[in-house]
PDB file of N, CA and C in Angstrom:
ATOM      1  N   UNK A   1      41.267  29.456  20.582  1.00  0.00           N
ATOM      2  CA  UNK A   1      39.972  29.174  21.121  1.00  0.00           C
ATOM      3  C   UNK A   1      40.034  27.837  21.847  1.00  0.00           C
ATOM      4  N   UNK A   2      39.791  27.874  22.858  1.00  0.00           N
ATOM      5  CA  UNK A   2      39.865  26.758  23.728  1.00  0.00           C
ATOM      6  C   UNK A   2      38.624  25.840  23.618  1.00  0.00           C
ATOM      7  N   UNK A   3      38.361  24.260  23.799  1.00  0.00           N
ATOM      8  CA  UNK A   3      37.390  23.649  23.951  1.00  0.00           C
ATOM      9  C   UNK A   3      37.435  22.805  24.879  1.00  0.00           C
ATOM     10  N   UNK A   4      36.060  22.653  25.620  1.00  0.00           N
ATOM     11  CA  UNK A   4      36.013  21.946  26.519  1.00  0.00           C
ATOM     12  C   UNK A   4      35.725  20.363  26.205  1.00  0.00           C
ATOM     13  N   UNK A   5      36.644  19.304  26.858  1.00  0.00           N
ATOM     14  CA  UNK A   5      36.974  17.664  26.702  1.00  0.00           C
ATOM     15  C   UNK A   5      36.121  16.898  27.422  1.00  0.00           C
ATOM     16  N   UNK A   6      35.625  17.698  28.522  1.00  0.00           N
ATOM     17  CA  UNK A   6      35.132  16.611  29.273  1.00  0.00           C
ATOM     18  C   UNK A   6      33.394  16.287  29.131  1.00  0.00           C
ATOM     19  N   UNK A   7      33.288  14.932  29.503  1.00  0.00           N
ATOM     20  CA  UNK A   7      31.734  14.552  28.869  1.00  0.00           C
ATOM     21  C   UNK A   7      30.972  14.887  29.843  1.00  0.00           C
ATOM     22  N   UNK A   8      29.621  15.483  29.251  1.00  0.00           N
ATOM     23  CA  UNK A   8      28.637  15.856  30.111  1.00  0.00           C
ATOM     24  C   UNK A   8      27.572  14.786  30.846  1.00  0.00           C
ATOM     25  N   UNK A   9      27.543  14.548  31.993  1.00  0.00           N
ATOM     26  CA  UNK A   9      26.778  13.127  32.817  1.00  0.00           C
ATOM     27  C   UNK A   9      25.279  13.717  32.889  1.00  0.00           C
ATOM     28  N   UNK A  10      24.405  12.973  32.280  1.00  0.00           N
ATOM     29  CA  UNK A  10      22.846  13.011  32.108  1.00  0.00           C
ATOM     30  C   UNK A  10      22.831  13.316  34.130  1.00  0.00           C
ATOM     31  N   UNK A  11      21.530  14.374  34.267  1.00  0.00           N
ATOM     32  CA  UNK A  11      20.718  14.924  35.566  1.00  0.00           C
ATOM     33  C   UNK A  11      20.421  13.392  35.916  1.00  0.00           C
ATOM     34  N   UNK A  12      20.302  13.322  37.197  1.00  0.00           N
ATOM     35  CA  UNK A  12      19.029  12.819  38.037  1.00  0.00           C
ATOM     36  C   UNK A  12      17.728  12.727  37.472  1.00  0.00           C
ATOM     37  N   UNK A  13      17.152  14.110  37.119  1.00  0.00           N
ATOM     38  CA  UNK A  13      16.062  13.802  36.591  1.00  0.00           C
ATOM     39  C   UNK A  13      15.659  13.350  35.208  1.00  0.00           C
ATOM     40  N   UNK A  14      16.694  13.571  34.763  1.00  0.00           N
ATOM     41  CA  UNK A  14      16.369  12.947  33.351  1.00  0.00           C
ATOM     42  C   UNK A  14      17.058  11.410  33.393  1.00  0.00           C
ATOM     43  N   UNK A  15      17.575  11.016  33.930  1.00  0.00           N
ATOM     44  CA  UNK A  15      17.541   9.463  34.016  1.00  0.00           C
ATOM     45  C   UNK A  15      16.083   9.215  34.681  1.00  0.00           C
ATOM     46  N   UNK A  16      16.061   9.494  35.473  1.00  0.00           N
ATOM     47  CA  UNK A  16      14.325   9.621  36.205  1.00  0.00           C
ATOM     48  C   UNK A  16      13.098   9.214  34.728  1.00  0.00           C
ATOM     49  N   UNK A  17      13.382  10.342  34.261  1.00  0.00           N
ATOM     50  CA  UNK A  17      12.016  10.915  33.334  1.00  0.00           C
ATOM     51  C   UNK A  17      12.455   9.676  32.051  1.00  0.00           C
ATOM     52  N   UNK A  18      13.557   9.206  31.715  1.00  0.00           N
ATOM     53  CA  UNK A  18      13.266   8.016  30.620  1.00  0.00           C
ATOM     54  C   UNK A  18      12.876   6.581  31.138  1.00  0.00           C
ATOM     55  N   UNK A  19      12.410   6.277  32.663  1.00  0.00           N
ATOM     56  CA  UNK A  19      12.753   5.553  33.196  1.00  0.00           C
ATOM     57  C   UNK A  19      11.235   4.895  33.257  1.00  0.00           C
ATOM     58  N   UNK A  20      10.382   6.196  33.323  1.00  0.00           N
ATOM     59  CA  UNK A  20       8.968   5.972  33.732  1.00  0.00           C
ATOM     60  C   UNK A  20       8.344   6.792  32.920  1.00  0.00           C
ATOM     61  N   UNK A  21       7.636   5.879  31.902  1.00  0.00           N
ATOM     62  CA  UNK A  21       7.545   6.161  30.603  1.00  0.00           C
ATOM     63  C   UNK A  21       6.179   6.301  30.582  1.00  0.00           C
ATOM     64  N   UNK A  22       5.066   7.049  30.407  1.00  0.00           N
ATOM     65  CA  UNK A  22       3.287   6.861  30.899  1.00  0.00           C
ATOM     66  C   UNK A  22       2.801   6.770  29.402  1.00  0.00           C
ATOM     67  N   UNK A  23       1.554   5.798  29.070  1.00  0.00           N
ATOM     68  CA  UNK A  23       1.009   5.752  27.755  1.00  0.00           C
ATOM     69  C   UNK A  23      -0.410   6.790  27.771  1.00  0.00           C
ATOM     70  N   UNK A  24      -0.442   7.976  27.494  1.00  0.00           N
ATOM     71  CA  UNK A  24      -1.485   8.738  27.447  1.00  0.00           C
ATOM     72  C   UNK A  24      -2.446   8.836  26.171  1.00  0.00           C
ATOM     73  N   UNK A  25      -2.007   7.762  25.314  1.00  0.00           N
ATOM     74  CA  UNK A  25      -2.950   7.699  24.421  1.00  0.00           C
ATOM     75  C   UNK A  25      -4.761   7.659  24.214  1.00  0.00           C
ATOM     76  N   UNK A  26      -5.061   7.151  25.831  1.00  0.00           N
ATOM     77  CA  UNK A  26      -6.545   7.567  26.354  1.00  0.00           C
ATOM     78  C   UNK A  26      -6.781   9.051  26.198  1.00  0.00           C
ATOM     79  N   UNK A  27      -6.428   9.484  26.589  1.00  0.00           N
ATOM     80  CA  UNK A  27      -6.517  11.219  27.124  1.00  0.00           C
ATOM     81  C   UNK A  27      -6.418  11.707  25.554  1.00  0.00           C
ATOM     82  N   UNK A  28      -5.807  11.692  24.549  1.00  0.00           N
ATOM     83  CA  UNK A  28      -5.815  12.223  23.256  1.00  0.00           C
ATOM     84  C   UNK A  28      -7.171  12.405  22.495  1.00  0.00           C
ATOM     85  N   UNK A  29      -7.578  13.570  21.959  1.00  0.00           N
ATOM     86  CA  UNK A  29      -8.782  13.445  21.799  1.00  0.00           C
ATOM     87  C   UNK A  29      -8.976  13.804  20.439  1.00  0.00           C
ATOM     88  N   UNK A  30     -10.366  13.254  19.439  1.00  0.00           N
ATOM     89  CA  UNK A  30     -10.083  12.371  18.029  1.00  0.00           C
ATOM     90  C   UNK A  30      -9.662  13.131  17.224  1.00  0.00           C
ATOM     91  N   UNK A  31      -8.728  13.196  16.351  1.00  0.00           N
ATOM     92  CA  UNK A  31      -8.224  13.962  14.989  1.00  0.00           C
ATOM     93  C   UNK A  31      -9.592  14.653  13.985  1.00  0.00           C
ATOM     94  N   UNK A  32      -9.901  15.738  13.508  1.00  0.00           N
ATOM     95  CA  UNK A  32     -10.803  15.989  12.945  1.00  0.00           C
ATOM     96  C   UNK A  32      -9.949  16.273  11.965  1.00  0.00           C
ATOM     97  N   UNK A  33     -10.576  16.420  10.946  1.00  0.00           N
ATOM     98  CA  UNK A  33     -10.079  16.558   9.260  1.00  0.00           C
ATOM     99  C   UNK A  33     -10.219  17.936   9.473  1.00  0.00           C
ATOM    100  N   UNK A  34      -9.452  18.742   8.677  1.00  0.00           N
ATOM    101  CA  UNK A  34      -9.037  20.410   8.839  1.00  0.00           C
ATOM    102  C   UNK A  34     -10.135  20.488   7.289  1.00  0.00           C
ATOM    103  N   UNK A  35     -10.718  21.647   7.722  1.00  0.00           N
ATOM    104  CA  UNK A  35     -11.470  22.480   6.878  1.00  0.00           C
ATOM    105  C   UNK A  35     -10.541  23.639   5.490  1.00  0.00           C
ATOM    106  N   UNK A  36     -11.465  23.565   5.348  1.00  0.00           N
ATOM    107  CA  UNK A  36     -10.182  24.185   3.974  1.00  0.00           C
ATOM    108  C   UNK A  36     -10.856  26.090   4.112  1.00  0.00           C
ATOM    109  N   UNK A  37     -10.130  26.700   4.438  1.00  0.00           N
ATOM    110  CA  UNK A  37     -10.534  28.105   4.696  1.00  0.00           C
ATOM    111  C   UNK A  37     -11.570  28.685   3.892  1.00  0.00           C
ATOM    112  N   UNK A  38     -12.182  29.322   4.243  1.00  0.00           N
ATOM    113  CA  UNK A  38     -13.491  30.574   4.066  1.00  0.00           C
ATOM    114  C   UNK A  38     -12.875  30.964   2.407  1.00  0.00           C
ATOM    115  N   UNK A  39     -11.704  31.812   2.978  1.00  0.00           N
ATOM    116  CA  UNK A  39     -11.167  32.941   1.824  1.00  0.00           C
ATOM    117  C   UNK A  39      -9.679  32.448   2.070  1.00  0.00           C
ATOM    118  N   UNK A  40      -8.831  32.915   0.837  1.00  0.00           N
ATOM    119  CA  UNK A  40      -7.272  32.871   0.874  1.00  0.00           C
ATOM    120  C   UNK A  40      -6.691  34.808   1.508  1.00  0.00           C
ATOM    121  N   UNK A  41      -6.286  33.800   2.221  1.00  0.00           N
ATOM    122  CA  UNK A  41      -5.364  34.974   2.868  1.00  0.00           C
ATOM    123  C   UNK A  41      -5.715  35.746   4.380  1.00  0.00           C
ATOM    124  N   UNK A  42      -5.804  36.453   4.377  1.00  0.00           N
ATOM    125  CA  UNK A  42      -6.334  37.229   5.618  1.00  0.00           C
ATOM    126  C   UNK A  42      -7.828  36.905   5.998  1.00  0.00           C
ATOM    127  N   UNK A  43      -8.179  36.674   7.330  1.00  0.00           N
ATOM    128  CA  UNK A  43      -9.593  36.401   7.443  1.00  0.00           C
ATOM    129  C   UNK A  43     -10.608  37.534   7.530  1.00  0.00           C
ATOM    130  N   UNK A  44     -12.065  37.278   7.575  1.00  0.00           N
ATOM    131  CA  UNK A  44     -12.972  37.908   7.006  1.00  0.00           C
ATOM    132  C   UNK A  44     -12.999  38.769   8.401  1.00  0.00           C
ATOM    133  N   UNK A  45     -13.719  40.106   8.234  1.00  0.00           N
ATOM    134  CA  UNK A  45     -13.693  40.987   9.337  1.00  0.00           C
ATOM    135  C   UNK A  45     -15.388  40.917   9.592  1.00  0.00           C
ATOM    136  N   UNK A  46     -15.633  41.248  11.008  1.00  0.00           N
ATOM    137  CA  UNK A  46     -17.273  40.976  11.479  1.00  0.00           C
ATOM    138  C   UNK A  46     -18.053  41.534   9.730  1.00  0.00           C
ATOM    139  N   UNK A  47     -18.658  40.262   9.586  1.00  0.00           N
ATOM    140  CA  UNK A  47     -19.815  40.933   8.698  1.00  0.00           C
ATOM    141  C   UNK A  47     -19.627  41.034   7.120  1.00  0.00           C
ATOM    142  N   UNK A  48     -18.495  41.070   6.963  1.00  0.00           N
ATOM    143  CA  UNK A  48     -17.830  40.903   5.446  1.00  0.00           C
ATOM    144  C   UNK A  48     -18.551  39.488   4.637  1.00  0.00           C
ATOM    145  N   UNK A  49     -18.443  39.966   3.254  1.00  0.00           N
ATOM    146  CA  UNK A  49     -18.726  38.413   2.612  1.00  0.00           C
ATOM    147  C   UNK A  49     -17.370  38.679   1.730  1.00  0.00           C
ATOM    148  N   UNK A  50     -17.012  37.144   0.995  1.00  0.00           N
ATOM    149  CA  UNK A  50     -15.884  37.034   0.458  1.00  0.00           C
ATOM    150  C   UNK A  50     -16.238  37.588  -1.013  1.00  0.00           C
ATOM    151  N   UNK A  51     -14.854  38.158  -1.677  1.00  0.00           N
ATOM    152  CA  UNK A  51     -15.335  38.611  -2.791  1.00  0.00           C
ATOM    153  C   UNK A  51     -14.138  37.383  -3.954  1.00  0.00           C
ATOM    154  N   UNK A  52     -14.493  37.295  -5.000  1.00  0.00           N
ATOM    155  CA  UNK A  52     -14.015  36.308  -5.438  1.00  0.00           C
ATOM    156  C   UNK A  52     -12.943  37.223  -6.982  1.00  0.00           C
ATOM    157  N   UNK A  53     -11.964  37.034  -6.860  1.00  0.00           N
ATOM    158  CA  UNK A  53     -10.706  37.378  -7.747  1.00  0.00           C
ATOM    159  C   UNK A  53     -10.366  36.806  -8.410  1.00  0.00           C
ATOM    160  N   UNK A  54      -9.524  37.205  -9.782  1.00  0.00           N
ATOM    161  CA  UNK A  54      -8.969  36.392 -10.785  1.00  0.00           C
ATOM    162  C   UNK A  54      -7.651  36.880 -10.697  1.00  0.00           C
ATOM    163  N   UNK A  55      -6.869  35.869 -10.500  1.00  0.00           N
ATOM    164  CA  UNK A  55      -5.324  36.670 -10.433  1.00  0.00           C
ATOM    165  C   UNK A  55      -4.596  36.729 -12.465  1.00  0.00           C
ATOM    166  N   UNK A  56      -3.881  37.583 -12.264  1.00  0.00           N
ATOM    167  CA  UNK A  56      -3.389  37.394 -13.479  1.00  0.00           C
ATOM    168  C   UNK A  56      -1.678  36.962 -13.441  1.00  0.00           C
ATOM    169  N   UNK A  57      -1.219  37.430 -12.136  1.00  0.00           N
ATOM    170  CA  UNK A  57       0.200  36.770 -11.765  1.00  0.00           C
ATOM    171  C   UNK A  57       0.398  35.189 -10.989  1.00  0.00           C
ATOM    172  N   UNK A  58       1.111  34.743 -11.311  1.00  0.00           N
ATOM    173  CA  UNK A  58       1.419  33.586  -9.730  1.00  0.00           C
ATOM    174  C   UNK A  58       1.648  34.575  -8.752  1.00  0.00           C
ATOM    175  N   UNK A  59       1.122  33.464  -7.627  1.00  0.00           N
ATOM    176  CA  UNK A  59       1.045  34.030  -6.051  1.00  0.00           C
ATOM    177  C   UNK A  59       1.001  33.079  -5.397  1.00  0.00           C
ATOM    178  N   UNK A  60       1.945  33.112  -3.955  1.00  0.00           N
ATOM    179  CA  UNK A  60       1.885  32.232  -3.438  1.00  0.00           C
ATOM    180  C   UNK A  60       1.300  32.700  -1.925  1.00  0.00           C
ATOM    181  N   UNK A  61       0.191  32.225  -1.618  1.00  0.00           N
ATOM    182  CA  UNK A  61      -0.236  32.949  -0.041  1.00  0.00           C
ATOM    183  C   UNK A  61      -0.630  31.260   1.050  1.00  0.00           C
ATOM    184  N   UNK A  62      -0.019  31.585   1.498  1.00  0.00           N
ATOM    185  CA  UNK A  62       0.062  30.775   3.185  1.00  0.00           C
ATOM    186  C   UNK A  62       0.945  29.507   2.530  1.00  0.00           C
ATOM    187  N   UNK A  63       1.815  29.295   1.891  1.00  0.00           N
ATOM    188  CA  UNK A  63       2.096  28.145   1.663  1.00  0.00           C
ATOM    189  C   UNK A  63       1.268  27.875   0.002  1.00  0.00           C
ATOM    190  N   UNK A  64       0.665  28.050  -0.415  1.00  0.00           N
ATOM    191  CA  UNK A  64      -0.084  27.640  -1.526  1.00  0.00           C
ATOM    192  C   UNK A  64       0.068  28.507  -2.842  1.00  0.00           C
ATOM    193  N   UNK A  65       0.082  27.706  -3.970  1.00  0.00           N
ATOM    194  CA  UNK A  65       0.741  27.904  -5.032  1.00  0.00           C
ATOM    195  C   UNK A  65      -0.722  28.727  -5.881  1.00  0.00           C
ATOM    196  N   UNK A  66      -0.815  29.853  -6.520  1.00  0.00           N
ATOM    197  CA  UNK A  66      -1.964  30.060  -7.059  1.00  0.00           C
ATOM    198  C   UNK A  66      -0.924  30.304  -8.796  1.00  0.00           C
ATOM    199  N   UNK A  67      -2.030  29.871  -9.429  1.00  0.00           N
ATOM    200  CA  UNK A  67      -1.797  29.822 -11.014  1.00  0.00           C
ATOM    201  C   UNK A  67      -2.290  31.304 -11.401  1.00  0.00           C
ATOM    202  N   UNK A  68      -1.298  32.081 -12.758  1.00  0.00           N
ATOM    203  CA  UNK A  68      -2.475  32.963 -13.325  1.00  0.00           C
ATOM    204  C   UNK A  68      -3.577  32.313 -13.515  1.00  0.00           C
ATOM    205  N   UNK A  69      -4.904  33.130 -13.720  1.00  0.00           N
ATOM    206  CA  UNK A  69      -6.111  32.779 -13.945  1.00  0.00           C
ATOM    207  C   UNK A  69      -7.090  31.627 -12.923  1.00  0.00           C
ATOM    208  N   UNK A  70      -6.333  31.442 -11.807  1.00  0.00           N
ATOM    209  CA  UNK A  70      -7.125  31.160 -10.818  1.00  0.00           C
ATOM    210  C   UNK A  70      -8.069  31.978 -10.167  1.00  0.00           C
ATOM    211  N   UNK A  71      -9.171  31.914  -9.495  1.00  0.00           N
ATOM    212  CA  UNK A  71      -9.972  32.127  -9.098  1.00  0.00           C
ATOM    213  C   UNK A  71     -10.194  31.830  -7.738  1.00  0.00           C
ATOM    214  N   UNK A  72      -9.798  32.790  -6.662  1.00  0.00           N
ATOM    215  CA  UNK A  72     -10.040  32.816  -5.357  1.00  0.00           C
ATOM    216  C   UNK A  72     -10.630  33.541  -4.581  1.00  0.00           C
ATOM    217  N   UNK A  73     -11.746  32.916  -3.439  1.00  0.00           N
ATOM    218  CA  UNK A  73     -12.352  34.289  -2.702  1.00  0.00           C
ATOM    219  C   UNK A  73     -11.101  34.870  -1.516  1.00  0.00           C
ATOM    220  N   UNK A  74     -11.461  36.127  -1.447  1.00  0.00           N
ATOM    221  CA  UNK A  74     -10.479  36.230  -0.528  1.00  0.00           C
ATOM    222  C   UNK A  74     -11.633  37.631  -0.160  1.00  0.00           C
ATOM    223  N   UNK A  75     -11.349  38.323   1.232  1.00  0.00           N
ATOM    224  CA  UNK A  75     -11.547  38.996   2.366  1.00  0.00           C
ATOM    225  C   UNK A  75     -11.679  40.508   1.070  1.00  0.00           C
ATOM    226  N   UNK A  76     -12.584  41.713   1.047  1.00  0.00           N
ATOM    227  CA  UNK A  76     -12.130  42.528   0.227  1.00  0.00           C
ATOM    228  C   UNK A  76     -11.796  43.507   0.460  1.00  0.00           C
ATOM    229  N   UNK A  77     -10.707  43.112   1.858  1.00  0.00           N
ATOM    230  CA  UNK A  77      -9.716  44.034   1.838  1.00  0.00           C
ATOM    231  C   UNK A  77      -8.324  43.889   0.997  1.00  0.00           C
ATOM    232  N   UNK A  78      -8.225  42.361   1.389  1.00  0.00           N
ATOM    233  CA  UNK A  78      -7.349  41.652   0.844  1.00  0.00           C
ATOM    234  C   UNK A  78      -7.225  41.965  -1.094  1.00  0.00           C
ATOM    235  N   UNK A  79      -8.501  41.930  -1.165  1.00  0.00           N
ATOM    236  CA  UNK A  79      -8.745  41.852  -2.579  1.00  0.00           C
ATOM    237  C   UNK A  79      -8.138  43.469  -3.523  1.00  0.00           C
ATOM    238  N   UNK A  80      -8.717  44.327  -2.552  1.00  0.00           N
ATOM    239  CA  UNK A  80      -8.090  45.647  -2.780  1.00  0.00           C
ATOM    240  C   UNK A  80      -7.099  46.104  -2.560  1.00  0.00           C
ATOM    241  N   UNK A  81      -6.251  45.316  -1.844  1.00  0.00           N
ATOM    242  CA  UNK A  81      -4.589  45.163  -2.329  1.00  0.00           C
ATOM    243  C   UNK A  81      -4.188  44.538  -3.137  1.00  0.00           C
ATOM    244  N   UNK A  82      -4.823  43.969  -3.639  1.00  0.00           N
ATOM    245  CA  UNK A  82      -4.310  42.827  -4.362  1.00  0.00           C
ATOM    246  C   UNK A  82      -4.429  43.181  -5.936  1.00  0.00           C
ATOM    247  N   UNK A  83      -5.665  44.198  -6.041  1.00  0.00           N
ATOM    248  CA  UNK A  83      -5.935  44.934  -7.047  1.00  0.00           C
ATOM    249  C   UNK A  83      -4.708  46.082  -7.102  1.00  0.00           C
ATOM    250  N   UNK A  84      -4.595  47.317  -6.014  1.00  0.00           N
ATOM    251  CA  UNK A  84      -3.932  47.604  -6.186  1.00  0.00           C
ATOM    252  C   UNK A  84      -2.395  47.171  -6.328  1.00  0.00           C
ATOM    253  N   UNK A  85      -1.769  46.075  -6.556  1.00  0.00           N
ATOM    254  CA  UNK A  85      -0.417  45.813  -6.577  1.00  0.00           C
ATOM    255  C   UNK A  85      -0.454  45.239  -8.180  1.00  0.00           C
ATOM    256  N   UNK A  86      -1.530  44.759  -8.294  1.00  0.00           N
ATOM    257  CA  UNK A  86      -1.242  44.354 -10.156  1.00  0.00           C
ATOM    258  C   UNK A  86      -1.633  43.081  -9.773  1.00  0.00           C
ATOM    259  N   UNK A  87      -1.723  42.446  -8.827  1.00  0.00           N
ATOM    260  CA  UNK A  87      -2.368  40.820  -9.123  1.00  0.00           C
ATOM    261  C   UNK A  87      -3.667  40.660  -9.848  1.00  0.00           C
ATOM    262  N   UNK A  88      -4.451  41.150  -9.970  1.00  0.00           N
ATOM    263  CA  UNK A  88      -5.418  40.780 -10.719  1.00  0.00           C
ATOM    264  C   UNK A  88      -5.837  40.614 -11.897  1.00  0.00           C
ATOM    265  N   UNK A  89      -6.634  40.200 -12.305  1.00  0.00           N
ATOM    266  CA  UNK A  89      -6.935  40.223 -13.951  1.00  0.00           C
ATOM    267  C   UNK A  89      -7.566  41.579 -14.413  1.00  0.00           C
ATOM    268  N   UNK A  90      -7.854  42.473 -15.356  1.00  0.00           N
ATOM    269  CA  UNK A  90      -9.097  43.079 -15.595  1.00  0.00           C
ATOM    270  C   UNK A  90     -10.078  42.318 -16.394  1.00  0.00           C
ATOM    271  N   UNK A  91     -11.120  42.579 -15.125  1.00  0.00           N
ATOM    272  CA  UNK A  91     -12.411  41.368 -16.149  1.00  0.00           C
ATOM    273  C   UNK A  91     -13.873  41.986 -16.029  1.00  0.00           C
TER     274      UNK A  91
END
């Protein structure tokens, strides 16, 4: 397998583009604090209200750690999979 030795010489334009550096920090517009979702998991479909679950397994949905015996609303479609797969409590 052969490799190539010789060094690669930076474009024109990219010597260009580190050269002239612009501060656009005006133009950035203000950070809002993120809302913490409706329901876990899938979002609500026109008109739905959230229905609220007790898991009886760990689950982890979007990144987030759920405990048995947590308590989450989620979408009830969502919920009726969730029933059907065994996550839930019977309560």
């Amino acid at each position: 397998m052969a490799t190539n030795t010789t060094t690669k010489k930076p474009s024109a334009a990219a010597e260009e583009s580190t050269e002239s550096v612009t501060d656009t920090t005006e133009a950035r517009p203000e950070r809002t604090a993120r809302r913490a979702p409706v329901v876990v998991g899938p979002p609500l479909n026109e008109g739905q209200e959230p229905v609220t679950v007790t898991l009886s397994h760990h689950l982890r949905i979007d990144g987030a750690d759920y405990t048995p015996g947590a308590r989450i609303p989620v979408s009830p479609d969502y919920a009726r999979r969730l029933r059907g797969q065994g996550f839930t409590a019977r309560t």
